[in-house]
C-alpha atoms as a PDB file:
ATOM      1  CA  UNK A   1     153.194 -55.551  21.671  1.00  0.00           C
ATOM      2  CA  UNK A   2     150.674 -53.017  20.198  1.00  0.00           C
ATOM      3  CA  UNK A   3     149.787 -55.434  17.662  1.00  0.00           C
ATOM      4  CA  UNK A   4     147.495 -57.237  20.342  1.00  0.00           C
ATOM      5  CA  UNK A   5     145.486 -53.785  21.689  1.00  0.00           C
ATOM      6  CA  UNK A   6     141.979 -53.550  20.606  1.00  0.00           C
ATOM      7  CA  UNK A   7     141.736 -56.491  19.082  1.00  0.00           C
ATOM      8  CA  UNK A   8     137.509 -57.577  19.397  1.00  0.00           C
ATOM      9  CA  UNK A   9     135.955 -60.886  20.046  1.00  0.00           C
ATOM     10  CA  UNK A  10     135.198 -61.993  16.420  1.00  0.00           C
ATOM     11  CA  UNK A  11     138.339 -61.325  15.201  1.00  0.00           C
ATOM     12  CA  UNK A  12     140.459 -63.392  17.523  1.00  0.00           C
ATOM     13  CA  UNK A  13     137.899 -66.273  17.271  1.00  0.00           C
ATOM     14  CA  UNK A  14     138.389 -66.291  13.578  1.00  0.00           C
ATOM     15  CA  UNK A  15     141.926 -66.319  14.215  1.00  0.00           C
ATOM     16  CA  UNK A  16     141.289 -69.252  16.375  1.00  0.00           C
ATOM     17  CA  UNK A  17     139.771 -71.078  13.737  1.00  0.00           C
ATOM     18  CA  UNK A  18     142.679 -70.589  11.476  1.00  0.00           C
ATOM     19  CA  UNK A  19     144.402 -72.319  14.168  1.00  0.00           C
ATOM     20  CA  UNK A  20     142.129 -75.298  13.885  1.00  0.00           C
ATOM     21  CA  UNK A  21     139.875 -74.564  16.225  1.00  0.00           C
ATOM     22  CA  UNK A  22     136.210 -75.629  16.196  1.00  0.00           C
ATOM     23  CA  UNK A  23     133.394 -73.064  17.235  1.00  0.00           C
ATOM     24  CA  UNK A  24     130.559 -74.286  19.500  1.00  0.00           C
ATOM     25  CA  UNK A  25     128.110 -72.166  21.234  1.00  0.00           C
ATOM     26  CA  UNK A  26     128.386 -71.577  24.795  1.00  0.00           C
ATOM     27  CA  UNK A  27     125.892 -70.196  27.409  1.00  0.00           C
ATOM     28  CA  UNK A  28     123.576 -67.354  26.464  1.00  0.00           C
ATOM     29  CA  UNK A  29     125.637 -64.752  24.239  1.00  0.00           C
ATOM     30  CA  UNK A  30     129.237 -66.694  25.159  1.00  0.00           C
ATOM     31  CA  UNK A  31     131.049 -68.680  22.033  1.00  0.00           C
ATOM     32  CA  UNK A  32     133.282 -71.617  23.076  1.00  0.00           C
ATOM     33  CA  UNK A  33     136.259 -72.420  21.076  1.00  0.00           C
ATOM     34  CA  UNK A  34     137.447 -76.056  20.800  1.00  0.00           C
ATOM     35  CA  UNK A  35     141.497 -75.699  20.036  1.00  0.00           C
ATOM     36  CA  UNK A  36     143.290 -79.190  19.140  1.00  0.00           C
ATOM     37  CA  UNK A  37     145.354 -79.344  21.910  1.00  0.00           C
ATOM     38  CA  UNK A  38     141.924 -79.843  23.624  1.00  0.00           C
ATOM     39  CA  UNK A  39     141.570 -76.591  25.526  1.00  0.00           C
ATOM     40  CA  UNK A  40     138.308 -74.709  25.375  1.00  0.00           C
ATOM     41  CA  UNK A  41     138.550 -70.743  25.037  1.00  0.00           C
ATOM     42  CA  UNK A  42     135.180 -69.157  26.018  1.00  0.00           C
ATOM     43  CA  UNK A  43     134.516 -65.536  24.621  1.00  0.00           C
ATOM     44  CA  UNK A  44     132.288 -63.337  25.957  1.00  0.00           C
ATOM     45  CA  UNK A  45     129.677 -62.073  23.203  1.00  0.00           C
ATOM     46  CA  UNK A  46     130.175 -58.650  24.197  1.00  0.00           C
ATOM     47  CA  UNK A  47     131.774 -56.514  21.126  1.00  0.00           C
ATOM     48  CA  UNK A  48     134.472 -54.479  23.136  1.00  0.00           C
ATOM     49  CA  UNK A  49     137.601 -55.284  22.624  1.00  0.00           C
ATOM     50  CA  UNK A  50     139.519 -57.958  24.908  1.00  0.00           C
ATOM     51  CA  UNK A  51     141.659 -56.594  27.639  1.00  0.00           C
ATOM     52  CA  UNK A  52     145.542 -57.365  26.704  1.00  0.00           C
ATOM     53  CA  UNK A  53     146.068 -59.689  29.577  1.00  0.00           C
ATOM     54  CA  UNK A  54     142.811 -61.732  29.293  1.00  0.00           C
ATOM     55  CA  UNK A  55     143.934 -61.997  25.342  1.00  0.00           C
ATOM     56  CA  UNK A  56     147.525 -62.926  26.265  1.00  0.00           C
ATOM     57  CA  UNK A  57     146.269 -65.908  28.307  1.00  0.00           C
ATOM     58  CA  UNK A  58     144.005 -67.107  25.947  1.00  0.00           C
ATOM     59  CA  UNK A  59     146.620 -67.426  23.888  1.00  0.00           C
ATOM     60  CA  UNK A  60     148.689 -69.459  25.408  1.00  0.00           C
ATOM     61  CA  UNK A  61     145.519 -72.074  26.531  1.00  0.00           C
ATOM     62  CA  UNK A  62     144.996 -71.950  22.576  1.00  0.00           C
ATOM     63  CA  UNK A  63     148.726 -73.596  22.514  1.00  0.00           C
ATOM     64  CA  UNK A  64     150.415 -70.459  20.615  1.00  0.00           C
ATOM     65  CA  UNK A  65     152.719 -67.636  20.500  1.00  0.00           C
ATOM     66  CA  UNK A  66     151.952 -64.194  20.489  1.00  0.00           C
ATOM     67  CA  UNK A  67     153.748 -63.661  16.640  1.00  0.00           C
ATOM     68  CA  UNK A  68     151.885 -66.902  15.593  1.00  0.00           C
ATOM     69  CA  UNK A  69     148.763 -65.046  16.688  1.00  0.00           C
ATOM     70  CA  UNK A  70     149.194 -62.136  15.209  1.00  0.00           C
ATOM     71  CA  UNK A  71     149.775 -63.673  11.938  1.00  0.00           C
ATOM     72  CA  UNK A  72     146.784 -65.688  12.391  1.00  0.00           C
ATOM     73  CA  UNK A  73     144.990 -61.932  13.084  1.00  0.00           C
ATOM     74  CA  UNK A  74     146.730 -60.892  10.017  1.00  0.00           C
ATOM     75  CA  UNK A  75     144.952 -63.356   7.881  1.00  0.00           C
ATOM     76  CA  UNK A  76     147.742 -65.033   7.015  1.00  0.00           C
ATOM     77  CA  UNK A  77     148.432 -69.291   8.146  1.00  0.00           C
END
């Protein structure tokens, strides 16, 4: 799925939050993400992109599917 290649930090935690997620900081440059299935999703605060496997498994913690993910990336709800 080339849709999830390259995507950075800020953009999937702002898809995260379109989710319903709820930002907190974490430890020095890390940003925690609070999802409402109760999982917490740390991100590193380093601007290169996420490795695909690292992003696929956040995404499933977050409680979604790769095409509801996307379409969160997408800007779309």
């Amino acid at each position: 799925m080339p849709e999830l290649r390259n995507v950075r930090p800020e953009e999937a935690i702002a898809a995260l939050e379109r989710a319903g997620g709820l930002t907190r900081r974490g430890k020095g440059t890390h940003v925690n993400v609070k999802m409402p299935n109760g999982q917490i999703i740390t991100f590193s605060g380093h601007r290169a992109p996420i490795k695909i496997g690292l992003l696929k498994s956040m995404i499933r913690k977050a409680g979604l599917t790769e095409e509801e993910f996307v379409r969160l990336l997408e800007g779309k709800p």
